[in-house]
N, C-alpha and C. Protein backbone atom coordinates (compact mmCIF):
# COMPACT_ATOMS: atom_id res chain seq x y z
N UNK A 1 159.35 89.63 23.46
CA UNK A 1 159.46 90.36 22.21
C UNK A 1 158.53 91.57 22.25
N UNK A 2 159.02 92.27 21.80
CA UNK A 2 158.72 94.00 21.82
C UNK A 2 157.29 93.90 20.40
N UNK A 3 156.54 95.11 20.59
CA UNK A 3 155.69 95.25 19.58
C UNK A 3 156.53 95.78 18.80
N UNK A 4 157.46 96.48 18.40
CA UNK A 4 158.54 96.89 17.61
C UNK A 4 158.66 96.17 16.77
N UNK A 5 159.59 95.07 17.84
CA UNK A 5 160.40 94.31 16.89
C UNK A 5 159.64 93.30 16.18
N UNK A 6 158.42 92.62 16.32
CA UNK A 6 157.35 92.32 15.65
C UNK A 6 157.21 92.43 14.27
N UNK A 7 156.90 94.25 14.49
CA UNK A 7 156.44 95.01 13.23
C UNK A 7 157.67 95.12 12.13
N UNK A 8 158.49 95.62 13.24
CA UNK A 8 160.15 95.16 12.14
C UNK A 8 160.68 93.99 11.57
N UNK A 9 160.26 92.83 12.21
CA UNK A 9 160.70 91.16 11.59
C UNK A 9 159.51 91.09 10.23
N UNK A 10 157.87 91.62 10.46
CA UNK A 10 157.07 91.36 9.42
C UNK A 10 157.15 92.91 8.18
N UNK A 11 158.26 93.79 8.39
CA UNK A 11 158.39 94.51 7.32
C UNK A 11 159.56 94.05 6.76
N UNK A 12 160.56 93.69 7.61
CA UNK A 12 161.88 93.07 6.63
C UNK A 12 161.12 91.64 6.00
N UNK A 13 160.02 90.79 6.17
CA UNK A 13 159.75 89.85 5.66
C UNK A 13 158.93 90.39 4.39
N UNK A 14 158.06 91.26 4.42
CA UNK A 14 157.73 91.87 3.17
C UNK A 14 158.37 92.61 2.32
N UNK A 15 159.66 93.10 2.91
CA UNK A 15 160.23 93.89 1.86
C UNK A 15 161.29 92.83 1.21
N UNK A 16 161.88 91.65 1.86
CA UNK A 16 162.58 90.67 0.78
C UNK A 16 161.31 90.17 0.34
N UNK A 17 160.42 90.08 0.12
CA UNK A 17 159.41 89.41 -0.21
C UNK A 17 158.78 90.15 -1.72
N UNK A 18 159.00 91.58 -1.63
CA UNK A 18 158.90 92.02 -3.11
C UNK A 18 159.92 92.80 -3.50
N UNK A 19 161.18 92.60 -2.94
CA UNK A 19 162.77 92.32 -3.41
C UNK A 19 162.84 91.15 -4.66
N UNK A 20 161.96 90.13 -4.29
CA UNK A 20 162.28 88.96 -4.88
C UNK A 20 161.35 88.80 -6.13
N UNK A 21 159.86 89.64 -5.79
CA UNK A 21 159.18 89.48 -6.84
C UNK A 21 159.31 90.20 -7.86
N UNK A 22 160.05 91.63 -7.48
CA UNK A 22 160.41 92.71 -8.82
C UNK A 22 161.05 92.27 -10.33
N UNK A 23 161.70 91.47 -10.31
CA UNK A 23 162.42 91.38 -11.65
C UNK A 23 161.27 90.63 -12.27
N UNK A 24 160.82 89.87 -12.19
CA UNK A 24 159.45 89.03 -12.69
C UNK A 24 158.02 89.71 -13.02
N UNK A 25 157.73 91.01 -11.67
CA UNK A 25 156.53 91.49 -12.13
C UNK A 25 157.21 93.00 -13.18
N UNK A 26 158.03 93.41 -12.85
CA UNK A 26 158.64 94.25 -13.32
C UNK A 26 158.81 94.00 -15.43
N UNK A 27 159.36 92.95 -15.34
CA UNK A 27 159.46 92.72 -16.35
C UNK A 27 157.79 91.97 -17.23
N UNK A 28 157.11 91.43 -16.70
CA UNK A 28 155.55 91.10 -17.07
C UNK A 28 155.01 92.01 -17.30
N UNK A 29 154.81 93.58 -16.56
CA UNK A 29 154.63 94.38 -16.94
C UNK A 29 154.98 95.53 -17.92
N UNK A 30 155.86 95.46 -18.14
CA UNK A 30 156.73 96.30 -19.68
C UNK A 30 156.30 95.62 -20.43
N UNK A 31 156.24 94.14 -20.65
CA UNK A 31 156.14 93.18 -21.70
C UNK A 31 154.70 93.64 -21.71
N UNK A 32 153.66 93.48 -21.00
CA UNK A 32 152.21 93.55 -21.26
C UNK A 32 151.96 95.23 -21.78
N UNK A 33 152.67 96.29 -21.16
CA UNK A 33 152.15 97.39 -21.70
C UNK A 33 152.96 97.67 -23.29
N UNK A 34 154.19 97.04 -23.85
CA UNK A 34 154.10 97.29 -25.11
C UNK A 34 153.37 96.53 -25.81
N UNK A 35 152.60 95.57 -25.41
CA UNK A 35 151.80 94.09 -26.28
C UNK A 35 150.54 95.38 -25.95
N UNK A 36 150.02 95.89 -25.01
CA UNK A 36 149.14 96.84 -25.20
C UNK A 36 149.17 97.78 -26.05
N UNK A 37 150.22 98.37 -26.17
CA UNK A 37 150.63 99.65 -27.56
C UNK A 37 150.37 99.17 -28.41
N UNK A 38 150.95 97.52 -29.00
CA UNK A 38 150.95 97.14 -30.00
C UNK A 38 149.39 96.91 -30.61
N UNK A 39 148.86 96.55 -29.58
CA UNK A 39 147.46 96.73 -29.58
C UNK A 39 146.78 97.60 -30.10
N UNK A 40 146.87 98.53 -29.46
CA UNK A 40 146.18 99.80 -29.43
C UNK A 40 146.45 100.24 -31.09
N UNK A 41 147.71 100.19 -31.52
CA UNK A 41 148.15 100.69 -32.74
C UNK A 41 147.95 99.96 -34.00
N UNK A 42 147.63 98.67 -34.06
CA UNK A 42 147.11 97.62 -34.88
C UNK A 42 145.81 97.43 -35.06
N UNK A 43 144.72 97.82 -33.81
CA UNK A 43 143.55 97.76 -33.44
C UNK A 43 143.52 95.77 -33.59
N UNK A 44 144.56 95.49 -33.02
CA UNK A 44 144.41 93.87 -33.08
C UNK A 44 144.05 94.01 -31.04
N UNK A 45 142.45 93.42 -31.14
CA UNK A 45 142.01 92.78 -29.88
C UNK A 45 142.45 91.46 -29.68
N UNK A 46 143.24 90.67 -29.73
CA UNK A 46 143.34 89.18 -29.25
C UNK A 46 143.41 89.38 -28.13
N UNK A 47 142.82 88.37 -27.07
CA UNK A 47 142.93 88.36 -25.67
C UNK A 47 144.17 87.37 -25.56
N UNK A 48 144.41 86.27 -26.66
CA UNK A 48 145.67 85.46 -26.32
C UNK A 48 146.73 85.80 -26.65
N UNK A 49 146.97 86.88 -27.33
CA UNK A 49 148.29 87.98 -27.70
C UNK A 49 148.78 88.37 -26.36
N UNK A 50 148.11 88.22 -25.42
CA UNK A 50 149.13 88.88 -24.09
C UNK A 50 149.47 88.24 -23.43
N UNK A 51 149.24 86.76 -23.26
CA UNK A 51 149.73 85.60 -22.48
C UNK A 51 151.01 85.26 -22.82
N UNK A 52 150.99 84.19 -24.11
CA UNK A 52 152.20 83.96 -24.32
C UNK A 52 153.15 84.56 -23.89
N UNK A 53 153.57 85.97 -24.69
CA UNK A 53 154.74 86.86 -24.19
C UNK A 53 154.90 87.14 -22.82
N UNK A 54 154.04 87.46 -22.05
CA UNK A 54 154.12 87.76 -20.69
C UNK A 54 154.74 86.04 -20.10
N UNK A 55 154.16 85.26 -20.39
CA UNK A 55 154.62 84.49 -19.45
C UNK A 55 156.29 84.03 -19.97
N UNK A 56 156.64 83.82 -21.64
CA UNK A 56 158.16 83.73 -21.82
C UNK A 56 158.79 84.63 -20.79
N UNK A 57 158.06 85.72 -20.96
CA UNK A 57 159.08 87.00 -20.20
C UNK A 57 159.34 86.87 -18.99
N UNK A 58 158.25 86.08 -17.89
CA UNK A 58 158.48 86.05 -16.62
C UNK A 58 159.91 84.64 -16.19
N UNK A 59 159.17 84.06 -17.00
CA UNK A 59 160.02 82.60 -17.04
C UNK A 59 161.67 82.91 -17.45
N UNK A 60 161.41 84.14 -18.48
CA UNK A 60 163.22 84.21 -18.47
C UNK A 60 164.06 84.86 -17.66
N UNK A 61 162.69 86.09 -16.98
CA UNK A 61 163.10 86.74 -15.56
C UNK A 61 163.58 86.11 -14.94
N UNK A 62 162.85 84.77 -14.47
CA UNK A 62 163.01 83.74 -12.94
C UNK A 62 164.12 83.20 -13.67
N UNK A 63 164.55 82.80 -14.59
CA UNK A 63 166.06 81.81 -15.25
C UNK A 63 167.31 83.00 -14.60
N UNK A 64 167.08 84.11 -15.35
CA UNK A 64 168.16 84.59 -15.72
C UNK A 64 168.28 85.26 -14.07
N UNK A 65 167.76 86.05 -13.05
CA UNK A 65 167.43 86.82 -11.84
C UNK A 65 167.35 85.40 -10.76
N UNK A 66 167.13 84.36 -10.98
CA UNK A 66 167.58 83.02 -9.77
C UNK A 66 168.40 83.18 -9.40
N UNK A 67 169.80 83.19 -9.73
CA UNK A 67 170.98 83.12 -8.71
C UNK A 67 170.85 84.04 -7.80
N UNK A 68 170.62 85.55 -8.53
CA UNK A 68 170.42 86.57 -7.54
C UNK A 68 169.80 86.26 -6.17
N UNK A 69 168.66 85.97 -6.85
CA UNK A 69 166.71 85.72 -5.80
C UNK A 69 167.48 84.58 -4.51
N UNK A 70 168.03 83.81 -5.47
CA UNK A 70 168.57 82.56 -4.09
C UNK A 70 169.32 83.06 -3.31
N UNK A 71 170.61 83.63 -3.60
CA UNK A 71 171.56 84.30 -3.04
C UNK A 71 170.51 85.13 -1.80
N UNK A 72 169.83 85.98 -1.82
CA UNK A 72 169.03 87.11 -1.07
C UNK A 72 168.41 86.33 -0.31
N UNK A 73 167.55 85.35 -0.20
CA UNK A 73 166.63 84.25 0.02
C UNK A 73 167.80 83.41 1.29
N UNK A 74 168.53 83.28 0.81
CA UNK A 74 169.24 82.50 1.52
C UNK A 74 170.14 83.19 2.70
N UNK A 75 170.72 84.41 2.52
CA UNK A 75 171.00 85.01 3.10
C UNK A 75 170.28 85.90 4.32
N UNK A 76 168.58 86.28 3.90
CA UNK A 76 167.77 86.13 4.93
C UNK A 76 167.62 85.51 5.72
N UNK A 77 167.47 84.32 5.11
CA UNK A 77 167.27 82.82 6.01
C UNK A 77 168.36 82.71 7.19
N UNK A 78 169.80 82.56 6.41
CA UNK A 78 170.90 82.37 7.31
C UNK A 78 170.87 83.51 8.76
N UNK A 79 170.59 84.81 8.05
CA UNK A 79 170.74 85.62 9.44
C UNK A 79 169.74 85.65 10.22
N UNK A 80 168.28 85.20 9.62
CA UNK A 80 167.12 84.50 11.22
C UNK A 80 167.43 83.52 11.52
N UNK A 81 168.25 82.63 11.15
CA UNK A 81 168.30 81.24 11.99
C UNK A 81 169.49 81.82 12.81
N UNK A 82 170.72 82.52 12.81
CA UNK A 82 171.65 82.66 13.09
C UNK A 82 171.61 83.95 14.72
N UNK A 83 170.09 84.79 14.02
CA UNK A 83 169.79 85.59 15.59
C UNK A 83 168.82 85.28 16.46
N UNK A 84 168.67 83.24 16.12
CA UNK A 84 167.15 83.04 17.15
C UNK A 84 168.04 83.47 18.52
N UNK A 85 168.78 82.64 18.89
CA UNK A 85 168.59 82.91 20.46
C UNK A 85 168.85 84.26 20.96
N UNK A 86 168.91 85.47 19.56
CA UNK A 86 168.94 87.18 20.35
C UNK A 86 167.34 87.28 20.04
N UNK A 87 166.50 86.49 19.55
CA UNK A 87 164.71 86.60 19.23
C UNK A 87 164.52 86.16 20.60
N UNK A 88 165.09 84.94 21.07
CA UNK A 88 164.22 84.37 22.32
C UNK A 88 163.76 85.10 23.30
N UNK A 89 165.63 85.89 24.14
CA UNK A 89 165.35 86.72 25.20
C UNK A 89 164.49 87.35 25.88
């Protein structure tokens, strides 16, 4: 195995890797910066005002964006198990 192809198996592993995490941090973050506006504009400091919502929000990310995430996940999977013996050579 080539130093190449190395560097190319551990960037396609990081890039499905925050393929999969986007809809979840993506969405935690919108949710936390309007709970920040809301903040800011209320002058309400609660530190436990930003939990709750953030985490419903991630949790409905991972419900509703699963089929997707598996589908992708799985389909990675299938095509490294499917090109070991072109890895071995």
């Amino acid at each position: 195995m080539s130093p190449e192809f190395i560097i190319g198996f551990g960037r396609q592993a990081v890039e499905i890797t925050l393929l999969l995490a986007l809809p979840m941090l993506g969405l935690g973050l919108i949710v936390g910066l309007m709970i920040s506006i809301f903040q800011a504009v209320t002058q309400i400091q609660e530190m436990t005002l930003t939990f709750i919502p953030k985490i419903v929000a991630v949790m409905t990310a991972l419900v509703v964006f699963s089929p997707w995430m598996l589908e992708k996940i799985v389909t990675y999977t299938r095509t490294l198990i499917i090109n070991i013996p072109n890895y071995i050579h």
